[in-house]
Structures are given as structure tokens and as C-alpha cells.
Protein backbone atom coordinates (compact mmCIF):
# COMPACT_ATOMS: atom_id res chain seq x y z
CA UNK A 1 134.07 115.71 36.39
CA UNK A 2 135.85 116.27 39.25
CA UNK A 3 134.63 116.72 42.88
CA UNK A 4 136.51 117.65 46.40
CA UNK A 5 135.32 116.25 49.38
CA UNK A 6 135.53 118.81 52.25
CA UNK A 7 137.26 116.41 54.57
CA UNK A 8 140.94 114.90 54.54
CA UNK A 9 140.18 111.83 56.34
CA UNK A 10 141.19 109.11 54.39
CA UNK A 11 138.52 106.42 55.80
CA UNK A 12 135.90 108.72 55.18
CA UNK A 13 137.53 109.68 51.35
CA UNK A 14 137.54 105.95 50.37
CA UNK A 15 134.23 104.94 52.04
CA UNK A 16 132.16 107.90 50.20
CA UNK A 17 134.17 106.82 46.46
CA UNK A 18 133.17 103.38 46.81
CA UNK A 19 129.81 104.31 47.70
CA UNK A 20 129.41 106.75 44.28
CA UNK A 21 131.73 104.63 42.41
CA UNK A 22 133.91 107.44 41.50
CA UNK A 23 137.74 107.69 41.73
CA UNK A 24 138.08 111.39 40.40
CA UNK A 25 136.77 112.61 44.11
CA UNK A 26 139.50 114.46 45.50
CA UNK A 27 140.21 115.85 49.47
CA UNK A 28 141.43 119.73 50.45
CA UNK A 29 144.98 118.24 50.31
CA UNK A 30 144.72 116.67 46.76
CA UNK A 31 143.50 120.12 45.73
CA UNK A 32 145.95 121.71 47.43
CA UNK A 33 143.66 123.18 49.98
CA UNK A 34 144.69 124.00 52.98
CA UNK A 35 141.82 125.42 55.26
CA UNK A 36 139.99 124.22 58.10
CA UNK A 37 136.55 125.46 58.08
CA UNK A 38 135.52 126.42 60.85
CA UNK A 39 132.40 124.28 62.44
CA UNK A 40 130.46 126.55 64.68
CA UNK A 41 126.80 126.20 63.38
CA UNK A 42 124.61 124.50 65.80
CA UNK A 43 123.64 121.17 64.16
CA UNK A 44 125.11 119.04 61.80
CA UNK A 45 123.34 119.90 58.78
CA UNK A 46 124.40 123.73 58.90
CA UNK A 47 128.14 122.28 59.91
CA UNK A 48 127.99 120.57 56.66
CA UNK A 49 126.22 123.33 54.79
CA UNK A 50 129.22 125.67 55.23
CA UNK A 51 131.86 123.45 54.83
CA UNK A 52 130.04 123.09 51.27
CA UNK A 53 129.40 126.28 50.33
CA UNK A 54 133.35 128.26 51.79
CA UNK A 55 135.20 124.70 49.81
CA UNK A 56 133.01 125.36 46.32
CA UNK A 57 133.60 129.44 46.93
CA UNK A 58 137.47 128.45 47.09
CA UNK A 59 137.49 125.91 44.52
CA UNK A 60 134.90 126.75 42.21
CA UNK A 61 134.42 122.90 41.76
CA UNK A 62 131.83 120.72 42.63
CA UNK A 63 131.78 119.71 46.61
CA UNK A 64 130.41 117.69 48.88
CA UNK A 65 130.86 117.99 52.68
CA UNK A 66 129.17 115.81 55.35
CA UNK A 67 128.86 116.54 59.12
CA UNK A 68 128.39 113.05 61.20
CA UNK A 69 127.27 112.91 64.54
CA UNK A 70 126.61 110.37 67.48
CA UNK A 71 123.56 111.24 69.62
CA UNK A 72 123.53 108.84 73.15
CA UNK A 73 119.97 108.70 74.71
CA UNK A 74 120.92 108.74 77.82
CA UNK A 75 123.24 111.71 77.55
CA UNK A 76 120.44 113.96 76.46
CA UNK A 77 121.67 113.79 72.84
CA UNK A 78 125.43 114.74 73.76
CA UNK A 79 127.57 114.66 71.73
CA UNK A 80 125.72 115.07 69.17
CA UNK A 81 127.49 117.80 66.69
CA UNK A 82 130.42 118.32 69.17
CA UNK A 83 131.16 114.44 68.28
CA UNK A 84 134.47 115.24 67.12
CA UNK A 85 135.45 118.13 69.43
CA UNK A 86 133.82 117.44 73.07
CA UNK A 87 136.66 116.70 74.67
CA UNK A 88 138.98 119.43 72.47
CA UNK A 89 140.79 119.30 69.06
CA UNK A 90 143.74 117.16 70.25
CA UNK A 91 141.92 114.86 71.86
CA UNK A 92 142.45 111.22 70.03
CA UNK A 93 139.53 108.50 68.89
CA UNK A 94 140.25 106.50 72.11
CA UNK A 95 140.16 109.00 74.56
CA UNK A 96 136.87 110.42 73.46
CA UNK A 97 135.47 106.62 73.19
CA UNK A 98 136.74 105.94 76.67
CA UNK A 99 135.12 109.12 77.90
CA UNK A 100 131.51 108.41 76.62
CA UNK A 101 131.56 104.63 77.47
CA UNK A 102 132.28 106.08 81.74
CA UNK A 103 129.59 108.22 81.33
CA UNK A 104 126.84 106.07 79.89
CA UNK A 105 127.85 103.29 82.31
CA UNK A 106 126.31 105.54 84.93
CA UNK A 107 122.75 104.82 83.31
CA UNK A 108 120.91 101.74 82.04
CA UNK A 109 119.69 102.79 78.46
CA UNK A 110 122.84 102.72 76.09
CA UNK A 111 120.60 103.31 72.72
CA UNK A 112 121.84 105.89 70.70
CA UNK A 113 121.94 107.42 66.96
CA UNK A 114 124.17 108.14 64.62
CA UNK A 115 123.22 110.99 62.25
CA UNK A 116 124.92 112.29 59.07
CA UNK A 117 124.33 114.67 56.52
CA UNK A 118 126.03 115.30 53.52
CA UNK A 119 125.71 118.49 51.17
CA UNK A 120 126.38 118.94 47.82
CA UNK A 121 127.14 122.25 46.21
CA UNK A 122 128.27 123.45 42.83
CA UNK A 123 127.45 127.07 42.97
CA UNK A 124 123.76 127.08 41.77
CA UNK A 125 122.39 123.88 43.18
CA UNK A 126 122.54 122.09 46.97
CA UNK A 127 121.22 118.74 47.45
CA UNK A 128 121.05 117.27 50.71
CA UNK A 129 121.66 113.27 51.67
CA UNK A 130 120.45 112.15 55.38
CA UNK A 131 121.60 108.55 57.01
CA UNK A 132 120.18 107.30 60.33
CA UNK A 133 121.46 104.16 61.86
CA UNK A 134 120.35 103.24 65.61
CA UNK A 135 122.42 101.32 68.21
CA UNK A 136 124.15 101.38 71.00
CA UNK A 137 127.07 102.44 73.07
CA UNK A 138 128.92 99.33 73.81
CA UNK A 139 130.62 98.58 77.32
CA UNK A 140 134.21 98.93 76.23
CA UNK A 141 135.91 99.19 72.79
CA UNK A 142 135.95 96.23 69.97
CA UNK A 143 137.07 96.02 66.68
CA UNK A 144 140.09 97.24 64.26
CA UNK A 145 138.44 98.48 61.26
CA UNK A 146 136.94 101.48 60.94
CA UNK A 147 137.35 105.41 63.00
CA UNK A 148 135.59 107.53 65.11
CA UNK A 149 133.49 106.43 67.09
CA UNK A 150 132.90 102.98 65.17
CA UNK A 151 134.52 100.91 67.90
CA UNK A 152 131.93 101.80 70.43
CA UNK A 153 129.19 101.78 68.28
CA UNK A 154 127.09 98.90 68.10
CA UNK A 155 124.52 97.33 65.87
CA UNK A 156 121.02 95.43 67.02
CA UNK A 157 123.50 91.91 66.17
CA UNK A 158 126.12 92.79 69.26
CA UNK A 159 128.77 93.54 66.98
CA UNK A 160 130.64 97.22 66.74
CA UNK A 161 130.81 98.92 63.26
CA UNK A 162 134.17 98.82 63.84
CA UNK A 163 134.04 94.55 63.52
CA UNK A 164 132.77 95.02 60.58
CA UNK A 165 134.49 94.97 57.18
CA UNK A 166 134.16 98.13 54.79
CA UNK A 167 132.01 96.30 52.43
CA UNK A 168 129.66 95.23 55.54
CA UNK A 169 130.03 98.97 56.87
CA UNK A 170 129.16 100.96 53.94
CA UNK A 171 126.10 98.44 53.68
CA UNK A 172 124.56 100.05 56.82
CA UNK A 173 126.81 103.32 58.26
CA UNK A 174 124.47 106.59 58.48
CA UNK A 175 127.46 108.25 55.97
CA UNK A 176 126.30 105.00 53.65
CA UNK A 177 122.94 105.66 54.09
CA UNK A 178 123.72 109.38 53.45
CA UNK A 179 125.42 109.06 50.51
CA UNK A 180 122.47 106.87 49.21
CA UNK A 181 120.17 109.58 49.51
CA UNK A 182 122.29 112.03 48.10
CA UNK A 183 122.83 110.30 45.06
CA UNK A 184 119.59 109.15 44.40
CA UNK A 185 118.63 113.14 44.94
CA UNK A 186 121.57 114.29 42.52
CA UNK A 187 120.36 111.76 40.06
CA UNK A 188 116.92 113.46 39.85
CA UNK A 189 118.32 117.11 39.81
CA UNK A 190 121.54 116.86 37.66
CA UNK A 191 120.70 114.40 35.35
């Protein structure tokens, strides 16, 4: 059966269909959707919640939707679910990376979070995946692979998610982790 992600970002498309092992998962554009839910709520899970629920309502097919978000210690949690828009909607990968790495040189602790949830929703039931992976900010940018904020990011071994190769990332990432969840949860409840 097919499903849509609520998402058209092609690292996160191919990183969630190796994860399920499932090709026929499909993005707004490869359903010809062409919306941009709106993410107002006031944490992630409630981002991804209604990106869920207004995607299925369009579509009428199965969805899932995930809301990722990077939460720095030392910044009192910030960005947390404004990871993606902090610094405004044009604002590239490297220029939001740049920005947090100034601002939490100005402290000593550089531990921080990454959270995601993902939500799946076919009409009648929602099942809800959760991935935590700790870290820490690192002092400048490293890596090639990867998006967001995975070039900053780094792991308890020194190394950024974004040195990491997909296999190795989708190992450990919170969206790995999330996905994990979810699955095992749609297992019990679909099956």
C-alpha cells in the first residue's frame, strides 16, 4: 500500500524508506501535492501531528509526518522546534549552523539533543515513533554527508553525523530511532 511522507526533502525521503524497507513511500510532490503546512504548534510532536492529520485529510492515504528538532543545553533548549526556521524561511543549512556554533561558543557546556517524532495517520488510527540521540554542538562545521544540522552535530566518538555514512547514520539518528519505534508500534496495531 502506498504511503506519503509529509516532507519533500529528499535525504529525509530516502533515509525513512530504507529504514521501513519500503519503496512505495511517496513525498507531497510525487503525489502531486503542493501545500506547505503550516508549523505553528508549540512543540514538535503537535508540528508533526498536523502535518499528519491536513496531508491524510488531502490525500485520503496513509501518512506519516515527522517534526525533528535540535535542543542546545546551553541555549535554554533553543532551537528546539524553531530548528528549521530561527533564523527565517530563506535562511540556508550553513547560515543557521554558523549562527548556533557563535552562540554556544559564548558558554562552556556544548551538550545538546536531538529530538524527533514521527506520526502516523490513516484516518482512524495515529501511532506515534520518538528518537533521542545526545551530543554535542561541535566548534565549527565537518562532514559532507548528511543535512540540517548534521554537520554540527556530534556524537560521544568526536565525529559529526554528518561524517558519517547513511548506513552508519540511520544506525543511530533520532529520525532512525524514531522510525524504529514507530514501526515496532504499527506492527502491534495494524497487523
Amino acid at each position: 500500500m502506498n504511503m506519503i511522507l509529509a516532507s519533500n526533502n529528499k535525504g529525509k525521503i530516502e533515509e525513512i524508506k530504507k529504514i521501513l524497507n519500503k519503496d512505495d513511500i511517496y513525498s507531497l510532490k510525487g503525489k502531486n501535492i503542493f501545500i506547505d503546512v503550516e508549523e505553528g504548534e508549540t512543540n514538535s510532536l503537535e508540528n508533526a501531528r498536523k502535518k499528519a492529520h491536513d496531508i491524510y485529510n488531502i490525500s485520503k492515504e496513509e501518512t506519516i509526518a515527522d517534526d525533528t528538532g535540535l535542543y542546545i543545553n546551553c541555549l535554554d533548549g533553543f532551537p528546539g522546534v524553531l530548528t528549521h526556521r530561527f533564523l527565517g524561511e530563506d535562511a540556508t543549512d550553513k547560515m543557521r549552523n554558523e549562527y548556533l556554533i557563535n552562540e554556544v561558543n559564548k558558554y562552556n557546556d556544548r551538550s545538546a539533543k536531538v529530538i524527533c517524532y514521527l506520526v502516523y495517520y490513516d484516518g482512524k488510527n495515529e501511532i506515534i515513533g520518538e528518537g533521542v540521540l545526545d551530543g554535542f554542538i561541535s566548534n565549527k562545521c565537518r562532514g559532507k554527508n548528511g543535512f540540517g544540522f548534521d554537520e554540527i552535530f556530534e556524537l560521544a566518538n568526536g565525529k559529526t553525523l554528518a561524517e558519517l555514512s547513511l548506513e552508519e547514520k540511520n544506525k543511530i539518528s533520532a529520525r532512525a530511532k524514531a522510525i524504529k519505534n514507530l514501526k515496532e508500534k504499527m506492527y502491534k496495531i495494524l497487523k
